[in-house]
PDB file of N, CA and C in Angstrom:
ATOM      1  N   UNK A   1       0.845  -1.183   0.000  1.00  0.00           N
ATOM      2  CA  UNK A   1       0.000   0.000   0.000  1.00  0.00           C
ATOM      3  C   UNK A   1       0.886   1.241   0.000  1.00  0.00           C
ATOM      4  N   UNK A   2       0.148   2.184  -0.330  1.00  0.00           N
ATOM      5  CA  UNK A   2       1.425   3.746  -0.870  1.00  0.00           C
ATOM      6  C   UNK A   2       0.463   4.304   0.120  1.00  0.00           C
ATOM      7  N   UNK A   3       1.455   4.983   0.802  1.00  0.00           N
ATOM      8  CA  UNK A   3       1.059   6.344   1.840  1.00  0.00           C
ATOM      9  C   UNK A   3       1.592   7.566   1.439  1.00  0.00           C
ATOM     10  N   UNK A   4       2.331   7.174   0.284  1.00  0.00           N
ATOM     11  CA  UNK A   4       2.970   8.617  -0.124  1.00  0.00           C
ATOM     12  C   UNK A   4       1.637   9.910  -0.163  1.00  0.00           C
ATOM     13  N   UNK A   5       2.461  11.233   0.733  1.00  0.00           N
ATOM     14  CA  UNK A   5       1.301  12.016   0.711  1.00  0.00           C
ATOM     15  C   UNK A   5       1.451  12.778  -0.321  1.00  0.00           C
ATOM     16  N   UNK A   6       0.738  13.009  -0.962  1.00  0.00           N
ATOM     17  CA  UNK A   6       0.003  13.797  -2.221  1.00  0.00           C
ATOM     18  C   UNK A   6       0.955  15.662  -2.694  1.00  0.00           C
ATOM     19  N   UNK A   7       1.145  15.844  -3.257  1.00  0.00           N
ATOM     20  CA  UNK A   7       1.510  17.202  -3.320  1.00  0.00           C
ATOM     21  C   UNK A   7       1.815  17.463  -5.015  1.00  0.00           C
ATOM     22  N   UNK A   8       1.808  18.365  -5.349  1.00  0.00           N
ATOM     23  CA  UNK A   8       2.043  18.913  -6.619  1.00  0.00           C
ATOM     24  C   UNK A   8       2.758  17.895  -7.507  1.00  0.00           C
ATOM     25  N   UNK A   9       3.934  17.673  -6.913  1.00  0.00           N
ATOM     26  CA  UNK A   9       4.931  17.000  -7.841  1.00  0.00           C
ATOM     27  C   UNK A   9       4.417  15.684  -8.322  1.00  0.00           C
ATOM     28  N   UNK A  10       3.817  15.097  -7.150  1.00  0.00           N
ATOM     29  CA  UNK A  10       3.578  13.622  -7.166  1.00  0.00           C
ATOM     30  C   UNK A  10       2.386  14.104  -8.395  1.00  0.00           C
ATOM     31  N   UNK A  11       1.448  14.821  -7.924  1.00  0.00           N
ATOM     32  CA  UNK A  11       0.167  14.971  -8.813  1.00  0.00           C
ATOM     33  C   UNK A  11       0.534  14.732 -10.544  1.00  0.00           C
ATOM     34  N   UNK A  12       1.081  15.822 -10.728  1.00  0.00           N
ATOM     35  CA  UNK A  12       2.060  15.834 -12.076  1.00  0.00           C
ATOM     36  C   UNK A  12       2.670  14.671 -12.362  1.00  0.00           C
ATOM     37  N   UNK A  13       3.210  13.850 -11.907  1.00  0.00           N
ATOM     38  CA  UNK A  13       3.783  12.435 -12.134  1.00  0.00           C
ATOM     39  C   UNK A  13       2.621  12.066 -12.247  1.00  0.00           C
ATOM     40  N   UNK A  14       1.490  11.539 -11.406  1.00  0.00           N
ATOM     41  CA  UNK A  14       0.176  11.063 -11.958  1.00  0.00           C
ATOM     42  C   UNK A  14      -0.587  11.574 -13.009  1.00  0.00           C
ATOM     43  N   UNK A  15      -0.706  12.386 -13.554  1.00  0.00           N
ATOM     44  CA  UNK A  15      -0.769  13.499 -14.786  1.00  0.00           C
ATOM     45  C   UNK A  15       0.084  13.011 -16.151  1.00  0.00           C
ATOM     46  N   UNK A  16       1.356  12.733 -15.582  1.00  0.00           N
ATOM     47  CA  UNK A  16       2.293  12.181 -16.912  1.00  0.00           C
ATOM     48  C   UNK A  16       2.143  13.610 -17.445  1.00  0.00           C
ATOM     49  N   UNK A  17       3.457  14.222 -16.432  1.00  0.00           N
ATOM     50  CA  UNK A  17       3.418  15.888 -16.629  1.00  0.00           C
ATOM     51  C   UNK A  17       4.889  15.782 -16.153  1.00  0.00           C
ATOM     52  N   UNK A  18       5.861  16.569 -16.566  1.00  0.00           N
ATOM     53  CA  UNK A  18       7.303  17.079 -15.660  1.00  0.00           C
ATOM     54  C   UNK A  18       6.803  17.289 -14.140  1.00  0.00           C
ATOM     55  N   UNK A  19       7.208  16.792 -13.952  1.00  0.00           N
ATOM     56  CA  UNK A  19       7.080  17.102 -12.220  1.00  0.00           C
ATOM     57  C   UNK A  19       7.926  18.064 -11.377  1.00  0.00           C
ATOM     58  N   UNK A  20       9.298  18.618 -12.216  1.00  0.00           N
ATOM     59  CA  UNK A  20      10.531  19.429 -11.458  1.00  0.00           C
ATOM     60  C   UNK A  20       9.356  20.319 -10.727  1.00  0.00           C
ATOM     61  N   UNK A  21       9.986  21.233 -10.013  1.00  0.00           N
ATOM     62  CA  UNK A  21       9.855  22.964  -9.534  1.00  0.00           C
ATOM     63  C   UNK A  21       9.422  23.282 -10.428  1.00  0.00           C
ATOM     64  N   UNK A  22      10.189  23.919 -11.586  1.00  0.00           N
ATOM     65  CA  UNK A  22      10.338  24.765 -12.527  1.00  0.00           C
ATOM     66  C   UNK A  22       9.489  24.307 -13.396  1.00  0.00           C
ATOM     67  N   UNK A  23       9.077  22.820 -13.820  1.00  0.00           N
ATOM     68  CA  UNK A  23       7.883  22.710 -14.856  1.00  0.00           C
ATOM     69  C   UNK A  23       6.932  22.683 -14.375  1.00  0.00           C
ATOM     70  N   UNK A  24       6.515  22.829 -12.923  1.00  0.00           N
ATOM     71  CA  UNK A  24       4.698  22.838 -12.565  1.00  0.00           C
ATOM     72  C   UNK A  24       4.968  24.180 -12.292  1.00  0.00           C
ATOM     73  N   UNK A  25       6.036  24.988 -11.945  1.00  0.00           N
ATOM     74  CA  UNK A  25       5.538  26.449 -11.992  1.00  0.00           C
ATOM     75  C   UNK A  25       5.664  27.030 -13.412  1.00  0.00           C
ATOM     76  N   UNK A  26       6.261  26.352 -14.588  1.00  0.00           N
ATOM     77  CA  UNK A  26       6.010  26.688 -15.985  1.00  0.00           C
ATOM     78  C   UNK A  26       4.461  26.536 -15.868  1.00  0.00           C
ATOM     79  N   UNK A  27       3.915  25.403 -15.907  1.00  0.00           N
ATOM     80  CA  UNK A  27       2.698  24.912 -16.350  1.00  0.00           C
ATOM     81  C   UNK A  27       1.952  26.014 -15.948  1.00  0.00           C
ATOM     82  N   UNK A  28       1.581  26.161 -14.369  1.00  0.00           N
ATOM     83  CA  UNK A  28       1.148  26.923 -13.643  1.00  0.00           C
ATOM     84  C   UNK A  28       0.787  28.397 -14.477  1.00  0.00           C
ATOM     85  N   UNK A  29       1.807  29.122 -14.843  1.00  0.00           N
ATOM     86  CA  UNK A  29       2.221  30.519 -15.560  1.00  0.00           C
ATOM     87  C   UNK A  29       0.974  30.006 -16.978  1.00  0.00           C
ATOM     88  N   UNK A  30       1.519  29.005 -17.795  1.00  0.00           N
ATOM     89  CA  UNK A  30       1.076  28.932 -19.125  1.00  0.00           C
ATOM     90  C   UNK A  30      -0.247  27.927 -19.118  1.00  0.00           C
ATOM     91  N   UNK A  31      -0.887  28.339 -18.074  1.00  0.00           N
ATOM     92  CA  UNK A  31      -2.053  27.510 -18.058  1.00  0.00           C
ATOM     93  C   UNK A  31      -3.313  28.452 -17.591  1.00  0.00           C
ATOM     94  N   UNK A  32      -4.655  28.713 -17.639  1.00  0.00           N
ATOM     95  CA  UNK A  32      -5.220  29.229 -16.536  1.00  0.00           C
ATOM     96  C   UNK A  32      -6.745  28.774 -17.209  1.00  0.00           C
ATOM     97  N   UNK A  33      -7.622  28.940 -16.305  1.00  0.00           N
ATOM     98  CA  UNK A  33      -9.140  28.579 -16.668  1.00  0.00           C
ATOM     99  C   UNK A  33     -10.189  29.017 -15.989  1.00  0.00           C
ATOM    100  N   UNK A  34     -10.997  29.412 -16.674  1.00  0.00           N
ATOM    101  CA  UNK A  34     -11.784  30.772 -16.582  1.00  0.00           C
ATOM    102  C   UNK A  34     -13.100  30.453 -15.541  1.00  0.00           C
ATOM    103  N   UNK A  35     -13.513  31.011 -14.673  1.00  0.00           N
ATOM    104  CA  UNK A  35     -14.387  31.009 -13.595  1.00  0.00           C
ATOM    105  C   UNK A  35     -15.870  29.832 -13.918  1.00  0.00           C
ATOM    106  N   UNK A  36     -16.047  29.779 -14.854  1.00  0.00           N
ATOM    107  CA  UNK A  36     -17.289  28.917 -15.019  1.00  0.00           C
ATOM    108  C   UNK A  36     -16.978  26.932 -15.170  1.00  0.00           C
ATOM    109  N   UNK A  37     -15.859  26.942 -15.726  1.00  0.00           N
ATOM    110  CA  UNK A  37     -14.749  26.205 -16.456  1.00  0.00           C
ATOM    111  C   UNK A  37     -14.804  25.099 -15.214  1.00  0.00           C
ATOM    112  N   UNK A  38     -15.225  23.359 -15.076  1.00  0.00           N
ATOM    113  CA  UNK A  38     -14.313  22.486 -13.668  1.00  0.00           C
ATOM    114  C   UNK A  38     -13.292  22.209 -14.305  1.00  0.00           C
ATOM    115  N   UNK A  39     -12.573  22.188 -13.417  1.00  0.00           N
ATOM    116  CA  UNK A  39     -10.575  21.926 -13.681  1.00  0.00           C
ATOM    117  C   UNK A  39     -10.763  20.631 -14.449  1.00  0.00           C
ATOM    118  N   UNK A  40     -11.516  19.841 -14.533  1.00  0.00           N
ATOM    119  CA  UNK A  40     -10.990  18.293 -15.379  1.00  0.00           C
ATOM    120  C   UNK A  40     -11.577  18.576 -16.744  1.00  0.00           C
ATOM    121  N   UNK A  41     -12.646  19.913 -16.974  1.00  0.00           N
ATOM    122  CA  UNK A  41     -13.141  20.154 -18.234  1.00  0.00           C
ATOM    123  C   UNK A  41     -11.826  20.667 -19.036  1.00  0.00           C
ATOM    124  N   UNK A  42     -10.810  21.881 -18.162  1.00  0.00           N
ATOM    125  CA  UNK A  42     -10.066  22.662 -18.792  1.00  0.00           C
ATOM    126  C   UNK A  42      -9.396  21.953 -20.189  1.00  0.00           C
ATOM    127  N   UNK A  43      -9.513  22.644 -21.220  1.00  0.00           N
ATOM    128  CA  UNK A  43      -9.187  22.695 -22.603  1.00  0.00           C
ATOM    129  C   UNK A  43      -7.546  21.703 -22.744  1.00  0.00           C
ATOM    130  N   UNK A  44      -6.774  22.203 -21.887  1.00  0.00           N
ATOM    131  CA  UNK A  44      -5.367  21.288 -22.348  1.00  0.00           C
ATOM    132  C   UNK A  44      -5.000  20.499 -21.803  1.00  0.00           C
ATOM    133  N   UNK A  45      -5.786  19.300 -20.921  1.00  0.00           N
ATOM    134  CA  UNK A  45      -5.955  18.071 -20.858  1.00  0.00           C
ATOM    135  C   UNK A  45      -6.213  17.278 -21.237  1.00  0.00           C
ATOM    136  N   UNK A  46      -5.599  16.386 -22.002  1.00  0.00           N
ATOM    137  CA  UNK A  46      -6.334  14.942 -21.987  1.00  0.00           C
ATOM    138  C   UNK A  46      -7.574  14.012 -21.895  1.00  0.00           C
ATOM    139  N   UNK A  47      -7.386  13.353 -22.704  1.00  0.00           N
ATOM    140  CA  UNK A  47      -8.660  12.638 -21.732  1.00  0.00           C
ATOM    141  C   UNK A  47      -8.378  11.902 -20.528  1.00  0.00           C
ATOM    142  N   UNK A  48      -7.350  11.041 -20.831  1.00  0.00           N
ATOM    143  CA  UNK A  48      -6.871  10.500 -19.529  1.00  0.00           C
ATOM    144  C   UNK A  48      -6.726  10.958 -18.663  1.00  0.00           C
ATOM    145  N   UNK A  49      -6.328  12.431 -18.581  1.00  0.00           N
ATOM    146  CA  UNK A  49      -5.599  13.150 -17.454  1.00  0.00           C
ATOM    147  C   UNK A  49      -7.128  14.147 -17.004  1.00  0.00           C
ATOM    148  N   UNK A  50      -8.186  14.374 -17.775  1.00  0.00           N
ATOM    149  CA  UNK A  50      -9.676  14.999 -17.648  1.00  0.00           C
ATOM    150  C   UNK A  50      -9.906  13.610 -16.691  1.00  0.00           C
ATOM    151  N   UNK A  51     -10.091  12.602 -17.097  1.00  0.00           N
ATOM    152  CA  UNK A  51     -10.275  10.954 -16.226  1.00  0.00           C
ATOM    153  C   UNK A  51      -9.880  11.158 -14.713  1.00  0.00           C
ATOM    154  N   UNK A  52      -8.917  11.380 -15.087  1.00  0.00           N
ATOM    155  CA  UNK A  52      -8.210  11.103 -13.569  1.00  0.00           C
ATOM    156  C   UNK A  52      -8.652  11.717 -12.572  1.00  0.00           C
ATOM    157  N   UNK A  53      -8.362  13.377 -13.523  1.00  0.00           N
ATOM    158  CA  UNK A  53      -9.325  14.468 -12.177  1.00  0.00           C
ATOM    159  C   UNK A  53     -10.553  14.367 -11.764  1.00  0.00           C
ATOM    160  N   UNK A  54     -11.475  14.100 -12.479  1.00  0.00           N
ATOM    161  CA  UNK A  54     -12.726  14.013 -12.293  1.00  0.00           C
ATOM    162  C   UNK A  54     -13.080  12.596 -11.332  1.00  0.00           C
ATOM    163  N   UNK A  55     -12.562  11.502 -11.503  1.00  0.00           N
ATOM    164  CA  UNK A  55     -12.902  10.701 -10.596  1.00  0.00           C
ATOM    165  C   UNK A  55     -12.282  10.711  -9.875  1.00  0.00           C
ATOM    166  N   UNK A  56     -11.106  11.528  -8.876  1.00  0.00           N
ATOM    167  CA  UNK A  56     -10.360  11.619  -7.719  1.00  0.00           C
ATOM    168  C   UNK A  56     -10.976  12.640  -7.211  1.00  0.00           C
ATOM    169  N   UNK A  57     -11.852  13.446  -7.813  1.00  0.00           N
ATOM    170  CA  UNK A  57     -12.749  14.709  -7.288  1.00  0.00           C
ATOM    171  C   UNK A  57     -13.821  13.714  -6.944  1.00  0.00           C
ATOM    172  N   UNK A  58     -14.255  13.092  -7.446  1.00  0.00           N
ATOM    173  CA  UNK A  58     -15.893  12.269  -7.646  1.00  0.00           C
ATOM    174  C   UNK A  58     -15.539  11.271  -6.258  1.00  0.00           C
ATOM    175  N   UNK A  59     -14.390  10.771  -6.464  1.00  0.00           N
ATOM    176  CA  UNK A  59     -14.234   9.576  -5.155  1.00  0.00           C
ATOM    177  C   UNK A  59     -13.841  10.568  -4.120  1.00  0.00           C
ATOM    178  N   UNK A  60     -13.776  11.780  -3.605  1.00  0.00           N
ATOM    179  CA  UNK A  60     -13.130  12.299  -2.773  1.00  0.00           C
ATOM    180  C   UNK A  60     -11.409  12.038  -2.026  1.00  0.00           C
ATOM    181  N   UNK A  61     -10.712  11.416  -3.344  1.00  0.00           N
ATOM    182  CA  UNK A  61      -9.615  10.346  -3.357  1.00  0.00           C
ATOM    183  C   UNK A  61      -8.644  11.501  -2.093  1.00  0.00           C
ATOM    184  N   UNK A  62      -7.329  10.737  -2.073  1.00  0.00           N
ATOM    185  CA  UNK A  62      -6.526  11.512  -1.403  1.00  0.00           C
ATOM    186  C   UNK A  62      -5.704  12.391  -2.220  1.00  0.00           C
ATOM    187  N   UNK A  63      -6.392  12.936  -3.605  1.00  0.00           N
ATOM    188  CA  UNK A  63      -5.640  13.798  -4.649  1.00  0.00           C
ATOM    189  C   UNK A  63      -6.458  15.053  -4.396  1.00  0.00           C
ATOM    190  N   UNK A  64      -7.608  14.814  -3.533  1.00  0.00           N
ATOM    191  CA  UNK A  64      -8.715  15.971  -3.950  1.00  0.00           C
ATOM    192  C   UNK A  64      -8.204  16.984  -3.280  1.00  0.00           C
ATOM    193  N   UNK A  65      -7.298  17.009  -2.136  1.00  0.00           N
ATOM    194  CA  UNK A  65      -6.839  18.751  -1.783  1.00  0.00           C
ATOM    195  C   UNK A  65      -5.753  19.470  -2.709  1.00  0.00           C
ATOM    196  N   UNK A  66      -4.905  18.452  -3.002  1.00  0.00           N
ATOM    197  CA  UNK A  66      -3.969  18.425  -4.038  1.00  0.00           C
ATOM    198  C   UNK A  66      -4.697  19.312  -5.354  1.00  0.00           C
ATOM    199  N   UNK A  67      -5.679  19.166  -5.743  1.00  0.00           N
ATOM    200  CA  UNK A  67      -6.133  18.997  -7.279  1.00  0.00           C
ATOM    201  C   UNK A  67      -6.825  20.151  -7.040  1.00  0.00           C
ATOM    202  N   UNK A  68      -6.964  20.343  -5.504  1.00  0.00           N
ATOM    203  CA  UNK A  68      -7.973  21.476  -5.301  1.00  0.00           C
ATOM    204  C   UNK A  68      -6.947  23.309  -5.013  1.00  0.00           C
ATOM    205  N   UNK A  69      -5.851  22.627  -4.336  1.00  0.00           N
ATOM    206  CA  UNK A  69      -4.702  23.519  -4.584  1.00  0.00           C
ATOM    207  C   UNK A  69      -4.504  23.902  -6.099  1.00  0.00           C
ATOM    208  N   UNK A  70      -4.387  22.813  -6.893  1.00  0.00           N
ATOM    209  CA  UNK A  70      -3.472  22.939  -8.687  1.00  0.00           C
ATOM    210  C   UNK A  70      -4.806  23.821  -9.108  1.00  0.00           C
ATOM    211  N   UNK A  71      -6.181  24.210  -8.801  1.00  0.00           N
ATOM    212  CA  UNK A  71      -6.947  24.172  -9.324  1.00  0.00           C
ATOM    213  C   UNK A  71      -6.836  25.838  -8.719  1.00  0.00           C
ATOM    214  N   UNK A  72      -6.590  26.421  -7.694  1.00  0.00           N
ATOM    215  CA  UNK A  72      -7.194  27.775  -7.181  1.00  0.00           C
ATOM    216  C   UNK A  72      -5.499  28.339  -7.748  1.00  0.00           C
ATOM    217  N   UNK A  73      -4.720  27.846  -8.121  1.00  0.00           N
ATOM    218  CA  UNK A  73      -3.549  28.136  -8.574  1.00  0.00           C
ATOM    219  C   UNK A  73      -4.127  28.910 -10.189  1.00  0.00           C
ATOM    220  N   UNK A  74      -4.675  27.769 -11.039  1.00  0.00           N
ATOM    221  CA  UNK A  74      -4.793  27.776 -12.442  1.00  0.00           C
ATOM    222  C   UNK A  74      -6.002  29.124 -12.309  1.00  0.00           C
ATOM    223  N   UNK A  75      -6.220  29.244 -11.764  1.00  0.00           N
ATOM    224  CA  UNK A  75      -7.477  30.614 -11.329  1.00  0.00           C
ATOM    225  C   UNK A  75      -6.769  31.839 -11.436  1.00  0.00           C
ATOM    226  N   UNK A  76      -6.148  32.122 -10.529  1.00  0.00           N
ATOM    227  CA  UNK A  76      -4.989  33.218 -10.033  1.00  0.00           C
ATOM    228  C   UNK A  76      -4.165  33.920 -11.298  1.00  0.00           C
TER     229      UNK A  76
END
């Protein structure tokens, strides 16, 4: 069983995203989505990676504060 706790980097590795510093705060910069918009709809995802979010939001998984951080980030 994985207890690894959840945080940006790991998220992005689950994403099949660069995970450094510097590429989730690239992403971060060159990403954003507009007030009406749920984060797993946003336009430059995947389907797989739309998948993922939406049912770790839907299961209340241990990604959902994580996803909920990446998400008030992509706002800002």
């Amino acid at each position: 069983m994985d207890i690894t706790q959840p945080d940006l980097a790991t998220l992005f590795d689950q994403l099949g995203l660069p995970s450094e510093p510097d590429a989730v705060e690239a992403f971060i910069k060159q990403h954003s989505i507009a007030a009406e918009i749920h984060i797993a709809e946003a336009p430059f995802w995947t389907q797989a990676q739309r998948h993922f979010l939406a049912e770790a939001l839907a299961e209340d998984a241990m990604w959902t504060e994580v996803i909920d951080h990446l998400d008030a980030q992509l706002r800002t």
